[in-house]
C-alpha atoms as a PDB file:
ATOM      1  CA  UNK A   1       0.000   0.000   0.000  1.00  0.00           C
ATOM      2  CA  UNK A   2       1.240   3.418  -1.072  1.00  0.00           C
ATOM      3  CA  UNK A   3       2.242   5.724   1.575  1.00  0.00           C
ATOM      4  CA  UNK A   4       3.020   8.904  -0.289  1.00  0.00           C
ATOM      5  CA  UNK A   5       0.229  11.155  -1.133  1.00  0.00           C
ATOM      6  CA  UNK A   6       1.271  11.400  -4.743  1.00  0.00           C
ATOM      7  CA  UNK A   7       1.285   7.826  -5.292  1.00  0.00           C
ATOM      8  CA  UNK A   8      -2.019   7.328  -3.624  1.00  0.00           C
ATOM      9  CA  UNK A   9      -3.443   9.747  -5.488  1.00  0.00           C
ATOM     10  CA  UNK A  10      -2.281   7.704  -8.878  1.00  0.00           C
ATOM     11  CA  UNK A  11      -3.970   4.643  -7.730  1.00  0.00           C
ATOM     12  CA  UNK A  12      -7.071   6.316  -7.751  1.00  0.00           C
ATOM     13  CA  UNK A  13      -6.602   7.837 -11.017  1.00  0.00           C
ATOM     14  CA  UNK A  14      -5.566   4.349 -12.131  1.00  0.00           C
ATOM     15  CA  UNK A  15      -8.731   2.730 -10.936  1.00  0.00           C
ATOM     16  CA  UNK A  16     -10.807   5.306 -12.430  1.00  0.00           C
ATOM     17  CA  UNK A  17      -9.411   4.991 -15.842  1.00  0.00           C
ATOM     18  CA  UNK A  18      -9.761   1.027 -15.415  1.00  0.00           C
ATOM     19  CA  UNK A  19     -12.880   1.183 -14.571  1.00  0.00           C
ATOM     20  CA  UNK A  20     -13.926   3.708 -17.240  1.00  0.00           C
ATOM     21  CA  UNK A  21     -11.887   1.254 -19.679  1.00  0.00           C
ATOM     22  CA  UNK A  22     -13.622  -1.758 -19.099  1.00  0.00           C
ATOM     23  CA  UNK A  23     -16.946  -0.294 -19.512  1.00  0.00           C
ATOM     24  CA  UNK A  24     -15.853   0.985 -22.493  1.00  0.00           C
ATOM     25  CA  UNK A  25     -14.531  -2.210 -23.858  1.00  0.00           C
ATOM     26  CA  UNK A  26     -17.635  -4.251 -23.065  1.00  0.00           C
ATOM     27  CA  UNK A  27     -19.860  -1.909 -24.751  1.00  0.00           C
ATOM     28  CA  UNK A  28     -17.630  -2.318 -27.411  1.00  0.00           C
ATOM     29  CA  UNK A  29     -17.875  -6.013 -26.764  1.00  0.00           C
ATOM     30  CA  UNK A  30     -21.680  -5.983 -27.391  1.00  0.00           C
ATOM     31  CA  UNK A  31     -21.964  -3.933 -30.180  1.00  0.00           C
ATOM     32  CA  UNK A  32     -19.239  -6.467 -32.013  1.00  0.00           C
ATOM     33  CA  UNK A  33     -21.557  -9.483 -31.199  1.00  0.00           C
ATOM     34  CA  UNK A  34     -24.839  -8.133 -32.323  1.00  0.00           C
ATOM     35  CA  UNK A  35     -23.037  -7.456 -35.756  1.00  0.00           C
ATOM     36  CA  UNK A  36     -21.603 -10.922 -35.626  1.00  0.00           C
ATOM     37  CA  UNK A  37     -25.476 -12.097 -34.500  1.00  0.00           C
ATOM     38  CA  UNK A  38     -27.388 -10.467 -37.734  1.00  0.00           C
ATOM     39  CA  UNK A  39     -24.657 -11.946 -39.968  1.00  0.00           C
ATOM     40  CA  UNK A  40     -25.443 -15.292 -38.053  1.00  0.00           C
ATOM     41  CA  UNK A  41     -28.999 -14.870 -39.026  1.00  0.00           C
ATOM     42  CA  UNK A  42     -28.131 -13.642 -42.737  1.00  0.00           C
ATOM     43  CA  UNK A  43     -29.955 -10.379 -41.639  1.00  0.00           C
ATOM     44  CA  UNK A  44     -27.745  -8.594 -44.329  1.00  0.00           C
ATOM     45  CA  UNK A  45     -29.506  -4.913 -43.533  1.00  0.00           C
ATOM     46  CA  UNK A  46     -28.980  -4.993 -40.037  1.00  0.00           C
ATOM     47  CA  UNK A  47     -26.057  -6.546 -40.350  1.00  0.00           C
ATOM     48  CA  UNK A  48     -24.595  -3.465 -42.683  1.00  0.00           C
ATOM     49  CA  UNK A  49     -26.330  -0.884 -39.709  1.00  0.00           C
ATOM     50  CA  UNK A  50     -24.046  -2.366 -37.485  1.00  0.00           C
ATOM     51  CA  UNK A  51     -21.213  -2.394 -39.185  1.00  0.00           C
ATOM     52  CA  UNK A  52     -21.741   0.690 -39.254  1.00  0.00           C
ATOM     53  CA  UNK A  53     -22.302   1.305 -35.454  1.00  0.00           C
ATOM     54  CA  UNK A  54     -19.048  -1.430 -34.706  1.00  0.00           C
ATOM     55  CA  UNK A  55     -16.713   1.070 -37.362  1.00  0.00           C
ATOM     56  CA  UNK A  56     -17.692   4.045 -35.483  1.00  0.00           C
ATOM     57  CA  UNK A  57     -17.106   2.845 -32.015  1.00  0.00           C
ATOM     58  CA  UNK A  58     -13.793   1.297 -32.781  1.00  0.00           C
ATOM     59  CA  UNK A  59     -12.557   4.423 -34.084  1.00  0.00           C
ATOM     60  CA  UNK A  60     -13.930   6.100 -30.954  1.00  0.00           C
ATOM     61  CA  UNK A  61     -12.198   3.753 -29.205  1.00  0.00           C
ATOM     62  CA  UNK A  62      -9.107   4.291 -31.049  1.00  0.00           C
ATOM     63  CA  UNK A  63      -9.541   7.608 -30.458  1.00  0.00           C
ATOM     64  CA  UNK A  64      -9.957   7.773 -27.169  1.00  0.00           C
ATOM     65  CA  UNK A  65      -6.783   5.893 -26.003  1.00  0.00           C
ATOM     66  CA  UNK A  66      -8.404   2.855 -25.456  1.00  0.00           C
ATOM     67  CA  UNK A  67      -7.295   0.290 -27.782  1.00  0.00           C
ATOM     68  CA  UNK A  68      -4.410   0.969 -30.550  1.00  0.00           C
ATOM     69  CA  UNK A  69      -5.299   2.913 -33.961  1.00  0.00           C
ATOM     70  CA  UNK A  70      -3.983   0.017 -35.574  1.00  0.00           C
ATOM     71  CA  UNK A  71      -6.136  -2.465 -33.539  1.00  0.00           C
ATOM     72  CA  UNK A  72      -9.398  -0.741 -34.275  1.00  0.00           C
ATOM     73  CA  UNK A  73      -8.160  -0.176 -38.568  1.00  0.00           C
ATOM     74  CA  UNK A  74      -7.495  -4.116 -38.276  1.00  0.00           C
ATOM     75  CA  UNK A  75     -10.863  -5.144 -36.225  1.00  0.00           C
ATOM     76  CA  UNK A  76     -12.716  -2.877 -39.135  1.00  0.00           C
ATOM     77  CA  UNK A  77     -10.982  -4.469 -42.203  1.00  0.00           C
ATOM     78  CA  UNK A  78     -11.908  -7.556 -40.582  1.00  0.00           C
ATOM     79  CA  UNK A  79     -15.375  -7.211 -40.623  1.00  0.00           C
ATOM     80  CA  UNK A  80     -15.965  -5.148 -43.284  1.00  0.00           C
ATOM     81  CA  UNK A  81     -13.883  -8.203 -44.903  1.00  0.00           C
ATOM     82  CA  UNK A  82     -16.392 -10.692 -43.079  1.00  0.00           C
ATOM     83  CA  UNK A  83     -19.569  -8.811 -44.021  1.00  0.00           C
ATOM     84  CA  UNK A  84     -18.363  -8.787 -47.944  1.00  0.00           C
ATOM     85  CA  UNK A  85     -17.744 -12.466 -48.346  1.00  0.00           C
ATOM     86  CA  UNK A  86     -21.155 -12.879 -46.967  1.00  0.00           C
ATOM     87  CA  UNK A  87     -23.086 -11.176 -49.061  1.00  0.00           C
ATOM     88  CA  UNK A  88     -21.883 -12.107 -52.385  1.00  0.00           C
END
Protein backbone atom coordinates (compact mmCIF):
# COMPACT_ATOMS: atom_id res chain seq x y z
CA UNK A 1 0.00 0.00 0.00
CA UNK A 2 1.24 3.42 -1.07
CA UNK A 3 2.24 5.72 1.58
CA UNK A 4 3.02 8.90 -0.29
CA UNK A 5 0.23 11.15 -1.13
CA UNK A 6 1.27 11.40 -4.74
CA UNK A 7 1.28 7.83 -5.29
CA UNK A 8 -2.02 7.33 -3.62
CA UNK A 9 -3.44 9.75 -5.49
CA UNK A 10 -2.28 7.70 -8.88
CA UNK A 11 -3.97 4.64 -7.73
CA UNK A 12 -7.07 6.32 -7.75
CA UNK A 13 -6.60 7.84 -11.02
CA UNK A 14 -5.57 4.35 -12.13
CA UNK A 15 -8.73 2.73 -10.94
CA UNK A 16 -10.81 5.31 -12.43
CA UNK A 17 -9.41 4.99 -15.84
CA UNK A 18 -9.76 1.03 -15.42
CA UNK A 19 -12.88 1.18 -14.57
CA UNK A 20 -13.93 3.71 -17.24
CA UNK A 21 -11.89 1.25 -19.68
CA UNK A 22 -13.62 -1.76 -19.10
CA UNK A 23 -16.95 -0.29 -19.51
CA UNK A 24 -15.85 0.99 -22.49
CA UNK A 25 -14.53 -2.21 -23.86
CA UNK A 26 -17.64 -4.25 -23.06
CA UNK A 27 -19.86 -1.91 -24.75
CA UNK A 28 -17.63 -2.32 -27.41
CA UNK A 29 -17.87 -6.01 -26.76
CA UNK A 30 -21.68 -5.98 -27.39
CA UNK A 31 -21.96 -3.93 -30.18
CA UNK A 32 -19.24 -6.47 -32.01
CA UNK A 33 -21.56 -9.48 -31.20
CA UNK A 34 -24.84 -8.13 -32.32
CA UNK A 35 -23.04 -7.46 -35.76
CA UNK A 36 -21.60 -10.92 -35.63
CA UNK A 37 -25.48 -12.10 -34.50
CA UNK A 38 -27.39 -10.47 -37.73
CA UNK A 39 -24.66 -11.95 -39.97
CA UNK A 40 -25.44 -15.29 -38.05
CA UNK A 41 -29.00 -14.87 -39.03
CA UNK A 42 -28.13 -13.64 -42.74
CA UNK A 43 -29.95 -10.38 -41.64
CA UNK A 44 -27.74 -8.59 -44.33
CA UNK A 45 -29.51 -4.91 -43.53
CA UNK A 46 -28.98 -4.99 -40.04
CA UNK A 47 -26.06 -6.55 -40.35
CA UNK A 48 -24.60 -3.47 -42.68
CA UNK A 49 -26.33 -0.88 -39.71
CA UNK A 50 -24.05 -2.37 -37.48
CA UNK A 51 -21.21 -2.39 -39.19
CA UNK A 52 -21.74 0.69 -39.25
CA UNK A 53 -22.30 1.31 -35.45
CA UNK A 54 -19.05 -1.43 -34.71
CA UNK A 55 -16.71 1.07 -37.36
CA UNK A 56 -17.69 4.05 -35.48
CA UNK A 57 -17.11 2.84 -32.01
CA UNK A 58 -13.79 1.30 -32.78
CA UNK A 59 -12.56 4.42 -34.08
CA UNK A 60 -13.93 6.10 -30.95
CA UNK A 61 -12.20 3.75 -29.21
CA UNK A 62 -9.11 4.29 -31.05
CA UNK A 63 -9.54 7.61 -30.46
CA UNK A 64 -9.96 7.77 -27.17
CA UNK A 65 -6.78 5.89 -26.00
CA UNK A 66 -8.40 2.85 -25.46
CA UNK A 67 -7.30 0.29 -27.78
CA UNK A 68 -4.41 0.97 -30.55
CA UNK A 69 -5.30 2.91 -33.96
CA UNK A 70 -3.98 0.02 -35.57
CA UNK A 71 -6.14 -2.46 -33.54
CA UNK A 72 -9.40 -0.74 -34.28
CA UNK A 73 -8.16 -0.18 -38.57
CA UNK A 74 -7.50 -4.12 -38.28
CA UNK A 75 -10.86 -5.14 -36.23
CA UNK A 76 -12.72 -2.88 -39.13
CA UNK A 77 -10.98 -4.47 -42.20
CA UNK A 78 -11.91 -7.56 -40.58
CA UNK A 79 -15.37 -7.21 -40.62
CA UNK A 80 -15.97 -5.15 -43.28
CA UNK A 81 -13.88 -8.20 -44.90
CA UNK A 82 -16.39 -10.69 -43.08
CA UNK A 83 -19.57 -8.81 -44.02
CA UNK A 84 -18.36 -8.79 -47.94
CA UNK A 85 -17.74 -12.47 -48.35
CA UNK A 86 -21.16 -12.88 -46.97
CA UNK A 87 -23.09 -11.18 -49.06
CA UNK A 88 -21.88 -12.11 -52.38
Amino acid sequence: MANIKSAKKRIRVIDKRTAKNRRIKNHLKTVLKNFEAALAAEDYDTAKEKLALAEKKLMQTASKGVIHKNTAARKVSRLTKRFNEATK
